[in-house]
N, C-alpha and C. Protein backbone atom coordinates (compact mmCIF):
# COMPACT_ATOMS: atom_id res chain seq x y z
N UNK A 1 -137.05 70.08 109.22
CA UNK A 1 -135.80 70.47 109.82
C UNK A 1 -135.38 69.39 110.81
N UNK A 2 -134.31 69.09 110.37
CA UNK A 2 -133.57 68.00 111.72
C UNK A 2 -133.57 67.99 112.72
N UNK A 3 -133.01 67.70 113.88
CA UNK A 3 -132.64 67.84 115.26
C UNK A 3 -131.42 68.63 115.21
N UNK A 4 -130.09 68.00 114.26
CA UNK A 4 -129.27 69.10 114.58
C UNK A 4 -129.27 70.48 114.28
N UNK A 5 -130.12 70.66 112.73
CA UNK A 5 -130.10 71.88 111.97
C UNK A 5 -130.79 73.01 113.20
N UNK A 6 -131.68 71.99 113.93
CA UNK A 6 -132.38 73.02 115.40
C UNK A 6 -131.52 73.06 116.30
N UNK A 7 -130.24 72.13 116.75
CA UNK A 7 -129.27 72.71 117.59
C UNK A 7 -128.59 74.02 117.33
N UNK A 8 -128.12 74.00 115.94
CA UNK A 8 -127.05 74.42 115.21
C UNK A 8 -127.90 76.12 115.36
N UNK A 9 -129.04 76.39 114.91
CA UNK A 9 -129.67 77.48 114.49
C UNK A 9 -129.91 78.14 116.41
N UNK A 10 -130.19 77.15 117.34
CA UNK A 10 -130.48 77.55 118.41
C UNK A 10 -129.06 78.31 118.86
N UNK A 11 -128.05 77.90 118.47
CA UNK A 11 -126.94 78.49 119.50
C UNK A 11 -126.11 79.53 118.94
N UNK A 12 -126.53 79.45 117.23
CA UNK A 12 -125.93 80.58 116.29
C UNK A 12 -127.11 82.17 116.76
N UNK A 13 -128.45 81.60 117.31
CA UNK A 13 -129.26 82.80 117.50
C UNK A 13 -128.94 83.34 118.62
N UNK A 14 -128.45 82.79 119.52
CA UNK A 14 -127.40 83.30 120.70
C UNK A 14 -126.63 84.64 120.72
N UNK A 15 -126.20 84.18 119.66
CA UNK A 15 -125.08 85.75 119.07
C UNK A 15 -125.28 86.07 117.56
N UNK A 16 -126.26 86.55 117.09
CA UNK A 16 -126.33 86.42 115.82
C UNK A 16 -125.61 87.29 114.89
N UNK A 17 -124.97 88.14 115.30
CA UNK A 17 -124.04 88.70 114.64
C UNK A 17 -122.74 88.45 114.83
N UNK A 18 -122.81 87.05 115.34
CA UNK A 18 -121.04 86.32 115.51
C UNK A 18 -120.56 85.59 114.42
N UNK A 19 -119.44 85.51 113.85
CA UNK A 19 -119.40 84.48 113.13
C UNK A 19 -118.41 83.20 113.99
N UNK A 20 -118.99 81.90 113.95
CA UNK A 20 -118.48 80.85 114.66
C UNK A 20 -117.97 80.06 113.68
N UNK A 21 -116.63 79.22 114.23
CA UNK A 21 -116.37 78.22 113.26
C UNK A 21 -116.97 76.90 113.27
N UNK A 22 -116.39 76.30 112.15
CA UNK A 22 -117.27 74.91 112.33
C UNK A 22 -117.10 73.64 113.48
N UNK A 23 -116.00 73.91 114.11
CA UNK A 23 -115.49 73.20 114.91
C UNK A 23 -116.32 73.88 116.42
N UNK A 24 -116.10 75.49 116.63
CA UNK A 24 -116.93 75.81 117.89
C UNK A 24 -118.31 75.56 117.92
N UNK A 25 -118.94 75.16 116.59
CA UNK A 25 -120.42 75.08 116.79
C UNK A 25 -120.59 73.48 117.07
N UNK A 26 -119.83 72.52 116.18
CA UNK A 26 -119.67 71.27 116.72
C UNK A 26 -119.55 71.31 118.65
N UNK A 27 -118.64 71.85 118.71
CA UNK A 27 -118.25 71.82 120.13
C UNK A 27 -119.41 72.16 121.35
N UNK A 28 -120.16 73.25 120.65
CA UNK A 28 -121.10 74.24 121.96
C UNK A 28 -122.19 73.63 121.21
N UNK A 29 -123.11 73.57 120.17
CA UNK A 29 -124.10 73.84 120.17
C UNK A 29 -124.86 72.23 120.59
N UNK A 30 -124.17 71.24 120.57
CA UNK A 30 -125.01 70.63 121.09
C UNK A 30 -123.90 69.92 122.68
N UNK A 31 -124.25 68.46 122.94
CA UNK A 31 -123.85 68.16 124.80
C UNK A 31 -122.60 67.60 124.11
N UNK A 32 -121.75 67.03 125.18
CA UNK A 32 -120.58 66.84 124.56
C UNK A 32 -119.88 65.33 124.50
N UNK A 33 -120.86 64.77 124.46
CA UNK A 33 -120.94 63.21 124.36
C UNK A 33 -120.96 63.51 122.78
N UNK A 34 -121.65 63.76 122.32
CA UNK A 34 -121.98 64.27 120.53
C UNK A 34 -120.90 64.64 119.81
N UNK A 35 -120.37 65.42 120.36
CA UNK A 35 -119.23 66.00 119.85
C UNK A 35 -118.08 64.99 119.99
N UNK A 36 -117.60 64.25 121.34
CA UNK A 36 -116.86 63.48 121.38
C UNK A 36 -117.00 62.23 120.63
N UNK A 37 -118.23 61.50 120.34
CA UNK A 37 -118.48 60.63 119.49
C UNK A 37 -118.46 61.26 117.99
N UNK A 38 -118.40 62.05 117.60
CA UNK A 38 -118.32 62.45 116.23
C UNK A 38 -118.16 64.11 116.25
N UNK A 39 -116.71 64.63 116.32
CA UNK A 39 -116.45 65.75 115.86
C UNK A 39 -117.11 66.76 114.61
N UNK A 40 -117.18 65.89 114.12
CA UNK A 40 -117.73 66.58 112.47
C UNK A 40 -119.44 66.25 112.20
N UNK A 41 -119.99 66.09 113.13
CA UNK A 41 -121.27 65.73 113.05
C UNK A 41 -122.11 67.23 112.71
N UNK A 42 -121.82 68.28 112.53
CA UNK A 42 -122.55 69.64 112.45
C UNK A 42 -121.96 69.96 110.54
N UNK A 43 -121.22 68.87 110.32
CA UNK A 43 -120.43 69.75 108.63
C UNK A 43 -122.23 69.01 108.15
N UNK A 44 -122.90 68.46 107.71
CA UNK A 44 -124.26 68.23 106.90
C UNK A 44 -125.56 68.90 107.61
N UNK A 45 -125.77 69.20 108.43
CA UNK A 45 -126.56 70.05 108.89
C UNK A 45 -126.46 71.35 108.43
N UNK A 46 -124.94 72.12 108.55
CA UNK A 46 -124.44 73.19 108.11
C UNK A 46 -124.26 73.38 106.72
N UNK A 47 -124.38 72.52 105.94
CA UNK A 47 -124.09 72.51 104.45
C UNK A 47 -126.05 72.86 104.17
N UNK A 48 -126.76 71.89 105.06
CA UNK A 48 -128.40 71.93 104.38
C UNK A 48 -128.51 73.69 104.77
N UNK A 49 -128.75 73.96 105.86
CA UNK A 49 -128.95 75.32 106.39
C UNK A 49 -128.38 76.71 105.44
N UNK A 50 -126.99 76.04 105.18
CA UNK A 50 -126.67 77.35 104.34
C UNK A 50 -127.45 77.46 102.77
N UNK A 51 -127.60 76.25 102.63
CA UNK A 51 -128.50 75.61 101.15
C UNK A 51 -129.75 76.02 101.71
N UNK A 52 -130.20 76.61 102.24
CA UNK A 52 -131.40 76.84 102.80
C UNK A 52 -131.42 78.49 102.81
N UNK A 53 -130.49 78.65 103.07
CA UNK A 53 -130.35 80.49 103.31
C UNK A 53 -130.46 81.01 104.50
N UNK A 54 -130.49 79.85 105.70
CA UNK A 54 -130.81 80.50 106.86
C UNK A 54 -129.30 80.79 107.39
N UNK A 55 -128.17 80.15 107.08
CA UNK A 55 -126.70 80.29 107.87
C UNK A 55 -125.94 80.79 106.78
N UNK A 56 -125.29 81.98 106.81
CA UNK A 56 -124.51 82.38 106.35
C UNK A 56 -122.55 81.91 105.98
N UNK A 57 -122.14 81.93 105.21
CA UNK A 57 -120.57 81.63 105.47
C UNK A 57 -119.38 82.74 105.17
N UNK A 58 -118.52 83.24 105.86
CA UNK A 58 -117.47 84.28 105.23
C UNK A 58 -116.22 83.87 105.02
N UNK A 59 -115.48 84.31 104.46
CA UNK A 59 -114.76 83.50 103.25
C UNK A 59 -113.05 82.98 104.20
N UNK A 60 -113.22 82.99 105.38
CA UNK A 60 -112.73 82.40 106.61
C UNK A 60 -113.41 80.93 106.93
N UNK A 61 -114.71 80.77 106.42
CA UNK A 61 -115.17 79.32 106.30
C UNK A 61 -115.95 79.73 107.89
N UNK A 62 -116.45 80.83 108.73
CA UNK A 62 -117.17 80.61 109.74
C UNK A 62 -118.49 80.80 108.96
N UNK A 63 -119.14 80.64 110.40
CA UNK A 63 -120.87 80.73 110.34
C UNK A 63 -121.18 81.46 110.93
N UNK A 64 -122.61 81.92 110.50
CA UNK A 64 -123.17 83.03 111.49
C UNK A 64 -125.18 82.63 110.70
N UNK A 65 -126.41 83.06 111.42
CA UNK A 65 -127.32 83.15 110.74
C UNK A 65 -127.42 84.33 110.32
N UNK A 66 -127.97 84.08 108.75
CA UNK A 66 -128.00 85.07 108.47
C UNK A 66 -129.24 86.15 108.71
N UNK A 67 -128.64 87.68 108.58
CA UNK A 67 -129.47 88.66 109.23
C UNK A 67 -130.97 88.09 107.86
N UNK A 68 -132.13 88.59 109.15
CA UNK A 68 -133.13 88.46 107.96
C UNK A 68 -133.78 87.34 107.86
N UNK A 69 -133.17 86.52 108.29
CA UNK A 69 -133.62 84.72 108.06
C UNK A 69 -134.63 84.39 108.83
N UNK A 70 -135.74 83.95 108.38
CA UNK A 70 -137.14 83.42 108.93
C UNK A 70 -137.24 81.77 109.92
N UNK A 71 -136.80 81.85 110.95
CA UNK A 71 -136.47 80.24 111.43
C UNK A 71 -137.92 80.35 111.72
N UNK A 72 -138.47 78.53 111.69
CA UNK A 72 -140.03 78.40 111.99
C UNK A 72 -139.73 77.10 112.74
C-alpha cells in the first residue's frame, strides 16, 4: 500500500459513512502543499483502492470506504 492510498483511507475512516468527492479528499486528506502542487494527485490512489475493494464509489462519482473493508 502506498503513502497516499494510507492518506486517502486514513481520512475516509474519519467519517466512514460519508461519501466525499474527489476533489475534497485531494484537498483534506493529505497537507496542502500536495494538493497545491498537484490537485489531482489522489485520482490513482483512488482508482487502486477501489480496484482493491476497500473504497467504494456512488454514481455521483464520490467516495466513501467501504462498510466491511479489512484495512491492514
Amino acid at each position: 500500500m502506498t503513502q497516499y492510498e494510507k492518506l486517502i483511507l486514513d481520512f475516509l475512516s474519519q467519517n466512514p459513512d460519508v461519501f466525499f468527492s474527489r476533489k475534497e479528499i485531494s484537498r483534506h486528506a493529505a497537507d496542502r502543499t500536495l494538493y497545491e502542487t498537484d490537485p489531482h494527485w489522489a485520482v490513482t490512489p483512488l482508482a487502486s483502492l477501489v480496484a482493491r475493494g476497500l473504497v467504494e464509489v456512488n454514481d455521483q462519482g464520490c467516495y466513501r470506504l467501504k462498510k466491511g473493508a479489512v484495512i491492514y
